[in-house]
N, C-alpha and C. Protein backbone atom coordinates (compact mmCIF):
# COMPACT_ATOMS: atom_id res chain seq x y z
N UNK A 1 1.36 51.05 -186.90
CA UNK A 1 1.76 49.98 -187.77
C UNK A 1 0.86 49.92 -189.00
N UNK A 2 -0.79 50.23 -188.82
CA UNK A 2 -1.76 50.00 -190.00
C UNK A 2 -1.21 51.28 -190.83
N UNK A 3 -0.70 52.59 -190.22
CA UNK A 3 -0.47 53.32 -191.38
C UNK A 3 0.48 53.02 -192.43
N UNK A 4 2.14 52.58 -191.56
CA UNK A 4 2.60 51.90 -192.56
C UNK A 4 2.40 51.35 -193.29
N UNK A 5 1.93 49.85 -193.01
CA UNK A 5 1.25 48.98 -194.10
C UNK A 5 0.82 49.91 -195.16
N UNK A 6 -0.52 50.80 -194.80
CA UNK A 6 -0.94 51.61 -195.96
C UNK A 6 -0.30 52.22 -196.65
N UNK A 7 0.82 52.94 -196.23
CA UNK A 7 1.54 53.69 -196.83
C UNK A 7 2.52 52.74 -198.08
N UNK A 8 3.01 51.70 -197.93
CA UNK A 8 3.74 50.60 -198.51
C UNK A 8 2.61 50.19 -199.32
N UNK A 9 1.62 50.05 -199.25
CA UNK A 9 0.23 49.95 -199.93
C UNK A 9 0.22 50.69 -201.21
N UNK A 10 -0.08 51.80 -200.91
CA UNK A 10 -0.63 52.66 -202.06
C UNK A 10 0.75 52.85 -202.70
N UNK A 11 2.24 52.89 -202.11
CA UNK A 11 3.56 53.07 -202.87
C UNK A 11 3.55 52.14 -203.96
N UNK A 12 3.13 51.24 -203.65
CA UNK A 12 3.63 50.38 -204.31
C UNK A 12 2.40 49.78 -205.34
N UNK A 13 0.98 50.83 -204.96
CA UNK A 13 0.25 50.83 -205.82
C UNK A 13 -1.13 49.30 -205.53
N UNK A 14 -0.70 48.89 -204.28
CA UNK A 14 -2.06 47.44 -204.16
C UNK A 14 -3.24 48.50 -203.50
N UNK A 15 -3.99 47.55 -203.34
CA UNK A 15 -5.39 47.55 -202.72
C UNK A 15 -4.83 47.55 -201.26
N UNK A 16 -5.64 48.13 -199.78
CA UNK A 16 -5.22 47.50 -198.64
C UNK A 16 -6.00 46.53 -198.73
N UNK A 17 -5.89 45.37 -197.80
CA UNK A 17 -6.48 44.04 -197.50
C UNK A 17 -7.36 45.00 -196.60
N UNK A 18 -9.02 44.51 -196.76
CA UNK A 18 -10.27 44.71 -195.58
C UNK A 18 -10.24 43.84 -194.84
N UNK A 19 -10.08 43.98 -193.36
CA UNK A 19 -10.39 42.76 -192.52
C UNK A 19 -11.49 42.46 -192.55
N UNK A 20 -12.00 41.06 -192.17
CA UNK A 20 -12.62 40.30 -192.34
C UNK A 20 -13.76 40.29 -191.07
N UNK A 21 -12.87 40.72 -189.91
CA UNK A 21 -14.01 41.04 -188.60
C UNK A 21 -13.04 42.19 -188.01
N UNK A 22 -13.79 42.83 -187.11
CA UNK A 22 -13.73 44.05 -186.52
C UNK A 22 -14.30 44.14 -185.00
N UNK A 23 -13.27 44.12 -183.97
CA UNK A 23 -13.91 44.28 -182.80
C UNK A 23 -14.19 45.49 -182.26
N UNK A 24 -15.71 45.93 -182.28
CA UNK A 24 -15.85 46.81 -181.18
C UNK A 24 -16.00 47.43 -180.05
N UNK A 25 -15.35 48.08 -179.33
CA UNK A 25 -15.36 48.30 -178.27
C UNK A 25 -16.47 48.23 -177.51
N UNK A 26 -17.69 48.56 -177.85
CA UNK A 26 -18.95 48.29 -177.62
C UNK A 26 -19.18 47.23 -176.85
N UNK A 27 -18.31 46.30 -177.24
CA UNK A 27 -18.40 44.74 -176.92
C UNK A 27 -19.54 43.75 -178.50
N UNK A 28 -19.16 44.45 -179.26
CA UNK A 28 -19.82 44.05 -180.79
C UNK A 28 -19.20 43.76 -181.43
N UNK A 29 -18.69 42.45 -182.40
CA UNK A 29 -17.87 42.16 -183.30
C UNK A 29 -18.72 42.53 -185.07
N UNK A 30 -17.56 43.33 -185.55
CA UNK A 30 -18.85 43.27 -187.00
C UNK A 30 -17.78 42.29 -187.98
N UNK A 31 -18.84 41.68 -189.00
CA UNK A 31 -17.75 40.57 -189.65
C UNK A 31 -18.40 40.22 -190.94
N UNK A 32 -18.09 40.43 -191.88
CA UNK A 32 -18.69 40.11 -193.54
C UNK A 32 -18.90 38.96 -193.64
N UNK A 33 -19.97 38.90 -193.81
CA UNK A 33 -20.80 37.78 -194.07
C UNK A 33 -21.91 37.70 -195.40
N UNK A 34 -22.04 36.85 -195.94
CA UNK A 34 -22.57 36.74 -197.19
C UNK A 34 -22.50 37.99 -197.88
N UNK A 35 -20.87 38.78 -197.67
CA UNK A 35 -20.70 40.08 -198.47
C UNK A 35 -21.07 41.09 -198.02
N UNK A 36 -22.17 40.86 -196.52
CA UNK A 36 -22.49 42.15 -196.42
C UNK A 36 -21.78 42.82 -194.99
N UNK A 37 -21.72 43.43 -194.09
CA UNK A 37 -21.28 44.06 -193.11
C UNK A 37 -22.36 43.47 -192.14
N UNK A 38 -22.19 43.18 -191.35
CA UNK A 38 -23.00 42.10 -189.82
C UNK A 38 -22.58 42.59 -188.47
N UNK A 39 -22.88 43.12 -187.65
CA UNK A 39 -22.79 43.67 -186.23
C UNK A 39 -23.35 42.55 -185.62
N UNK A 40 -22.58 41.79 -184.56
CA UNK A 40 -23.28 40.50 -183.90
C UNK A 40 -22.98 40.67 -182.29
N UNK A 41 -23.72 41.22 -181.01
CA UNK A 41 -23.28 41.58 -180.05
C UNK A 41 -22.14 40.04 -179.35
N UNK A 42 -20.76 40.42 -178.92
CA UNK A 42 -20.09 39.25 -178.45
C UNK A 42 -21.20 38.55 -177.43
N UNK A 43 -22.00 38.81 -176.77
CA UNK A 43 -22.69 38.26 -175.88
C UNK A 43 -23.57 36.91 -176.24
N UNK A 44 -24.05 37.58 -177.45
CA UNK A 44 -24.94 36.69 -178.10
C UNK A 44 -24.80 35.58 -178.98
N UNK A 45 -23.14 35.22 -179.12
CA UNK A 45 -22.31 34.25 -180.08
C UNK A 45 -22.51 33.02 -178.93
N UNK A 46 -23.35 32.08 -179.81
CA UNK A 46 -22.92 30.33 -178.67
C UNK A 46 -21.90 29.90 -178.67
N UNK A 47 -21.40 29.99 -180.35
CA UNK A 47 -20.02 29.24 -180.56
C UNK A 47 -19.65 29.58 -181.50
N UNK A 48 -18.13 29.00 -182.51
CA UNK A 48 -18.04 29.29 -183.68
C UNK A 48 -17.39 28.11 -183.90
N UNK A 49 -17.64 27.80 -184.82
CA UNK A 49 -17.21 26.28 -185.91
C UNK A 49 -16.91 26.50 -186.76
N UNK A 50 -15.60 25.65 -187.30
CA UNK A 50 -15.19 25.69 -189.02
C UNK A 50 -15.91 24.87 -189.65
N UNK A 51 -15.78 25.39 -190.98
CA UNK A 51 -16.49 24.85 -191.95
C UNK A 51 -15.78 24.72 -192.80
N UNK A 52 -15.12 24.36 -192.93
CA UNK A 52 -14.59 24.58 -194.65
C UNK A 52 -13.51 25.96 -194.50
N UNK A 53 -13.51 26.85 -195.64
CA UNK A 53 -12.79 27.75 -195.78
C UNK A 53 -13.37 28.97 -194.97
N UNK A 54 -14.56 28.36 -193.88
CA UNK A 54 -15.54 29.45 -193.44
C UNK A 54 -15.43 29.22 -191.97
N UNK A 55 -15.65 30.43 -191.18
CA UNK A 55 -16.00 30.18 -189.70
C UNK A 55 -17.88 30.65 -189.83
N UNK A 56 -18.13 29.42 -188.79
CA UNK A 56 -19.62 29.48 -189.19
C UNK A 56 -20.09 30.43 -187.51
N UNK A 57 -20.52 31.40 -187.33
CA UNK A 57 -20.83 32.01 -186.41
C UNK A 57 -22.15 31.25 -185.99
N UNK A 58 -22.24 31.04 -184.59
CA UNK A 58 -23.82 30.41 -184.29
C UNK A 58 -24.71 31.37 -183.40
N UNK A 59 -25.36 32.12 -183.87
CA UNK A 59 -26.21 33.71 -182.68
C UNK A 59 -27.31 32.94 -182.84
N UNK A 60 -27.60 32.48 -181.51
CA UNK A 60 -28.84 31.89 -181.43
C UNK A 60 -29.51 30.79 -182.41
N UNK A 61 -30.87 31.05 -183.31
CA UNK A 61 -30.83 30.15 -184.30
C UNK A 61 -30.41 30.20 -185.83
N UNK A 62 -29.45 31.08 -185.88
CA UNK A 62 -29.25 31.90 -186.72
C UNK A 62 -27.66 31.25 -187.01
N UNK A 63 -27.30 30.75 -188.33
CA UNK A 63 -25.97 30.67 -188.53
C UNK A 63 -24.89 31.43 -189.91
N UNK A 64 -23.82 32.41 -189.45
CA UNK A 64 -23.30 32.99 -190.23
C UNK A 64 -22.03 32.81 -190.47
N UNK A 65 -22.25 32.47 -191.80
CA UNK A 65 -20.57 31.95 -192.71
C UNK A 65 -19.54 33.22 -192.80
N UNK A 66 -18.50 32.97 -191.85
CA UNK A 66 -17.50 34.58 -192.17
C UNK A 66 -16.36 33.34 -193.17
N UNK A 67 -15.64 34.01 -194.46
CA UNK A 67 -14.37 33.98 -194.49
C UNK A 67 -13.09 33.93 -193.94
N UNK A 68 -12.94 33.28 -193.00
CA UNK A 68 -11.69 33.60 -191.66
C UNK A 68 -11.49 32.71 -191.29
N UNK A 69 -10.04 32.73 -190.66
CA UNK A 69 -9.68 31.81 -189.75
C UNK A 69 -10.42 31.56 -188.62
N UNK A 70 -10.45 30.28 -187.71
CA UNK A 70 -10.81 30.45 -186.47
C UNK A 70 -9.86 31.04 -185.22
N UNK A 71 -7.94 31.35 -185.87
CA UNK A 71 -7.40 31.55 -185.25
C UNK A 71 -7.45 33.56 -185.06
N UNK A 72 -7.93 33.93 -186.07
CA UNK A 72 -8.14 35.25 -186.21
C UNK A 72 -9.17 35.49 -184.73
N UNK A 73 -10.57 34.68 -184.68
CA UNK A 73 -11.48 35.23 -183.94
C UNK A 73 -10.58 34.69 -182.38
N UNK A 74 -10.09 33.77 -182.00
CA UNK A 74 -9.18 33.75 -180.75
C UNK A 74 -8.30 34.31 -180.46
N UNK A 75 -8.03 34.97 -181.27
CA UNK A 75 -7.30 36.22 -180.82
C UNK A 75 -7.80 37.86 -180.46
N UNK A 76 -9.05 37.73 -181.21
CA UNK A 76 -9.54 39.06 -180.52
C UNK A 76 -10.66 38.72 -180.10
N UNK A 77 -11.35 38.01 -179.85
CA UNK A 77 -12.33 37.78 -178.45
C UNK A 77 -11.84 37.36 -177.33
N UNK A 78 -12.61 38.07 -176.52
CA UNK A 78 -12.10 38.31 -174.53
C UNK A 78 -11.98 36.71 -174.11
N UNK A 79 -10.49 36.72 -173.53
CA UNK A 79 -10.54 35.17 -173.34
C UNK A 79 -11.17 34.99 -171.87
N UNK A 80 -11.66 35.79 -171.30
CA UNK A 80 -12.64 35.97 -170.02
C UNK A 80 -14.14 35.21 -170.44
N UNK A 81 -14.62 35.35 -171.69
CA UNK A 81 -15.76 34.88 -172.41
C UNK A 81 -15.61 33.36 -173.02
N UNK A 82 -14.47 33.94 -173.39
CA UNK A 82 -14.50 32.40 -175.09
C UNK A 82 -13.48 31.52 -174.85
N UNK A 83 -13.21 30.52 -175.01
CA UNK A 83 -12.28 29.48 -175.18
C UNK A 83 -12.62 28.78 -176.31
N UNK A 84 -11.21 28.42 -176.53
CA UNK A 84 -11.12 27.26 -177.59
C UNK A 84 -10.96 26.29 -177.12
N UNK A 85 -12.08 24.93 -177.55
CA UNK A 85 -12.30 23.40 -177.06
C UNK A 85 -11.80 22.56 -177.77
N UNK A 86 -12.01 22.66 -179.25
CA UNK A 86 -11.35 21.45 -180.31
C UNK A 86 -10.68 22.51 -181.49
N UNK A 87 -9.93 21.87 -181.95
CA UNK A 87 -8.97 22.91 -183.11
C UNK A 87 -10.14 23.51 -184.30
N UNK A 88 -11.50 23.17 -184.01
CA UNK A 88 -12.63 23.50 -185.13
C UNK A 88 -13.26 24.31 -184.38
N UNK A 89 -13.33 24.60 -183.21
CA UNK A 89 -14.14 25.30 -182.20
C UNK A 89 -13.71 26.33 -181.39
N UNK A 90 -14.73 26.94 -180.72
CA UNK A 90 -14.72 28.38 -179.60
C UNK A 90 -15.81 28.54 -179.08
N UNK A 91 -16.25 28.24 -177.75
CA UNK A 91 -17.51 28.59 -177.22
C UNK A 91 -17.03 29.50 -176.30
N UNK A 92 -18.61 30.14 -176.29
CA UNK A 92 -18.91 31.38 -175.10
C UNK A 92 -19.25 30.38 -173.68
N UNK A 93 -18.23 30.97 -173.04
CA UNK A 93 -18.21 30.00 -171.77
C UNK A 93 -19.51 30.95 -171.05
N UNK A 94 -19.99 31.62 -171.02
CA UNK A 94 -21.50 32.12 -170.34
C UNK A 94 -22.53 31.08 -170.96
N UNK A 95 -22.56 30.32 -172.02
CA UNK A 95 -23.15 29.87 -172.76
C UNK A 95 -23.30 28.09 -172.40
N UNK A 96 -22.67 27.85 -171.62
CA UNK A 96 -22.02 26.25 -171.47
C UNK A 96 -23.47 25.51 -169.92
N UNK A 97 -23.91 25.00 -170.42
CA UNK A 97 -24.79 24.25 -169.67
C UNK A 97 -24.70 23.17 -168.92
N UNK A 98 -23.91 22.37 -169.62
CA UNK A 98 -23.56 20.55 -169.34
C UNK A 98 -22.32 20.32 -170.05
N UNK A 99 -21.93 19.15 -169.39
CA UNK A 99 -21.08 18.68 -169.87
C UNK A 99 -21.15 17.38 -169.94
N UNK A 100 -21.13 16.99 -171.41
CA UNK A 100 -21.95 15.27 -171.74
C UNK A 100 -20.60 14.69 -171.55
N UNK A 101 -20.44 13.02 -171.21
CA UNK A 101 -19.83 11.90 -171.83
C UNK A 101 -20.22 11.53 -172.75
N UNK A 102 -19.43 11.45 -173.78
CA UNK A 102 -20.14 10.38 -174.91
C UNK A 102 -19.22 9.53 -175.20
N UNK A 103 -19.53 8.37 -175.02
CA UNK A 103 -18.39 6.93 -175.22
C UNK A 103 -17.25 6.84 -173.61
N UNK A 104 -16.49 6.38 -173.86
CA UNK A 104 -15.50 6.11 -173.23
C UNK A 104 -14.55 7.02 -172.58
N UNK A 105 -14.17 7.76 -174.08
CA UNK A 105 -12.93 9.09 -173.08
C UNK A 105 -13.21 10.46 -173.88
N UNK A 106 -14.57 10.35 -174.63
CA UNK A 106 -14.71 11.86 -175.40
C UNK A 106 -16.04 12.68 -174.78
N UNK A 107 -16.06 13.76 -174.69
CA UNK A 107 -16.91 14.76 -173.99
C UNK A 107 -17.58 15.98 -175.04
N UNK A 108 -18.78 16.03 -174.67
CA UNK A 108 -19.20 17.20 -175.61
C UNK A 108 -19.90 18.37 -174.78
N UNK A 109 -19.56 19.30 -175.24
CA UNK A 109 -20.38 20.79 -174.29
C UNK A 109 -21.47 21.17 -174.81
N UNK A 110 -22.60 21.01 -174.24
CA UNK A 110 -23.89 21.19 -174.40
C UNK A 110 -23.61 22.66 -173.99
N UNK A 111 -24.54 23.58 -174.93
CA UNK A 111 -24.54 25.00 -174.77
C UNK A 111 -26.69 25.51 -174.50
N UNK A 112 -26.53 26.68 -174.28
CA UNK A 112 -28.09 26.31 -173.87
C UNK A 112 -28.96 27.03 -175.25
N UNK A 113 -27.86 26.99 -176.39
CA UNK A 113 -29.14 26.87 -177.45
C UNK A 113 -29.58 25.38 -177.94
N UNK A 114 -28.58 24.51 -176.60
CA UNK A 114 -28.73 23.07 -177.26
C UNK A 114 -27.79 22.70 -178.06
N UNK A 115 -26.92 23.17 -178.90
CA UNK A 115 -26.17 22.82 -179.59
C UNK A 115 -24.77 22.00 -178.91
N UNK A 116 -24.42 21.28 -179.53
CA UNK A 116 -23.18 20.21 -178.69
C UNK A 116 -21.87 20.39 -179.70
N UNK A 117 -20.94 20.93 -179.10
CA UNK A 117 -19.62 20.62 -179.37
C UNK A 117 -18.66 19.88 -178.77
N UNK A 118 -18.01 19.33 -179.63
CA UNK A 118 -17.17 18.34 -179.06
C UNK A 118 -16.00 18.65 -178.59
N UNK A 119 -15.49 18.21 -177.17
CA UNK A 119 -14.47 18.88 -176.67
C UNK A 119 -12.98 17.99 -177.11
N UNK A 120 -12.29 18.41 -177.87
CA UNK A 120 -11.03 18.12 -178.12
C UNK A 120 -9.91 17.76 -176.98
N UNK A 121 -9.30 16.36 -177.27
CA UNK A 121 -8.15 15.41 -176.66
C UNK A 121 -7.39 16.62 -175.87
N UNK A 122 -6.76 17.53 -177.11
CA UNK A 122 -5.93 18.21 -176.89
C UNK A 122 -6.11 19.76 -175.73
N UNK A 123 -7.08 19.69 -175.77
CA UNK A 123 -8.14 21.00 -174.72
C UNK A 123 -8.64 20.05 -173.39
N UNK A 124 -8.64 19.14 -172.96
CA UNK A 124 -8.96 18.20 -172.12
C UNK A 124 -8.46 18.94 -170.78
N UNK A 125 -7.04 19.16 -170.93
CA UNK A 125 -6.35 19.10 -169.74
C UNK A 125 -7.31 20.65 -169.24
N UNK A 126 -7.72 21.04 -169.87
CA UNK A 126 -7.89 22.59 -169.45
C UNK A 126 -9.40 22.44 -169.35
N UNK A 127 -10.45 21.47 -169.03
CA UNK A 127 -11.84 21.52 -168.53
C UNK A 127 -12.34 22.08 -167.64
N UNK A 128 -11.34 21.13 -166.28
CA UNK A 128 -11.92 22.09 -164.91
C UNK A 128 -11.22 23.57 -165.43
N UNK A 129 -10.97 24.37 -165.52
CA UNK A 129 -10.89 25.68 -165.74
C UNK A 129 -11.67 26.30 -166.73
N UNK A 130 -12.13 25.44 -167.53
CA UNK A 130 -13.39 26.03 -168.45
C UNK A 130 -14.32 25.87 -167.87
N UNK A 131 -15.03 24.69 -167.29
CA UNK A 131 -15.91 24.41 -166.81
C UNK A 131 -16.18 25.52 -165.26
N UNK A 132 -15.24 25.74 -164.60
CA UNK A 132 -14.89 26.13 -163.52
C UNK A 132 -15.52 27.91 -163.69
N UNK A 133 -14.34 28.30 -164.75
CA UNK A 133 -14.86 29.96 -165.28
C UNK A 133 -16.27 29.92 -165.80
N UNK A 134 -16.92 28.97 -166.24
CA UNK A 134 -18.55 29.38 -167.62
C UNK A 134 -19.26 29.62 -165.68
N UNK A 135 -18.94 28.13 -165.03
CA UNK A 135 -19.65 27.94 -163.30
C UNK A 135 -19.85 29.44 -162.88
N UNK A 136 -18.76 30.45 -162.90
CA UNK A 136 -18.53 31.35 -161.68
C UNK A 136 -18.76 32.52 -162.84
N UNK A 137 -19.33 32.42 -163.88
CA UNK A 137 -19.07 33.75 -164.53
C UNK A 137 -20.81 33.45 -164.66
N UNK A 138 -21.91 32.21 -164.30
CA UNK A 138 -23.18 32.47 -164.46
C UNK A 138 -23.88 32.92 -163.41
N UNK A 139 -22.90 32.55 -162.19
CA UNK A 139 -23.40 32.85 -160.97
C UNK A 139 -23.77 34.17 -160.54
């Protein structure tokens, strides 16, 4: 299919579009970031958050602004690893420590760089199975 595209590409005389991230088999995602080319092992991602027109990658204490959707990176990271919690979010369920109450009926996932995301209304129904897989995938 990518050759086509290319081929309809250069016929017609455009640029191809560069993707924006790249999964490697390795188990390494590489993904342009501040312009430059970034190799980030999937293992080592806590989470990813939107920002704006940006997905903000979180590796440890380290945070990197990609250009992209967040729906791009849920589609090619192992859904054995990652889930999506709130329509702004994706954590590495190896990564998931606690699971806070905060207030009345909203919940946030403490990850063990410490960082807290908030788990979305709409992702609710699907906890015990997140919570359940991060349980049996640290064991």
């Amino acid at each position: 299919m990518d050759a086509i595209i290319g081929t309809i590409a250069r016929v017609r005389g455009r640029p191809l579009p560069r993707p924006d991230m790249v999964v490697d088999p390795d188990g390494e995602i590489v993904v342009k970031a501040s312009g430059r080319p970034l190799r980030v092992p999937m293992s080592d991602i806590d989470c990813l958050q939107v920002d704006g027109k940006y997905v903000v990658l979180h590796v440890g204490g380290a945070r990197h602004h990609v250009r992209a959707v967040l729906g791009s990176f849920e589609e090619r990271l192992p859904a054995s690893d990652f889930a999506r919690v709130h329509r702004d979010a994706i954590v590495n369920l190896n990564r998931i420590t606690e699971l806070r109450r905060v207030g009345t009926d909203d919940f946030a996932i403490v990850l063990s760089s410490g960082d807290e995301v908030r788990l979305g209304r709409r992702y609710r129904s699907r906890l015990p199975e997140l919570f359940g897989r991060a349980r049996s995938q640290s064991a």
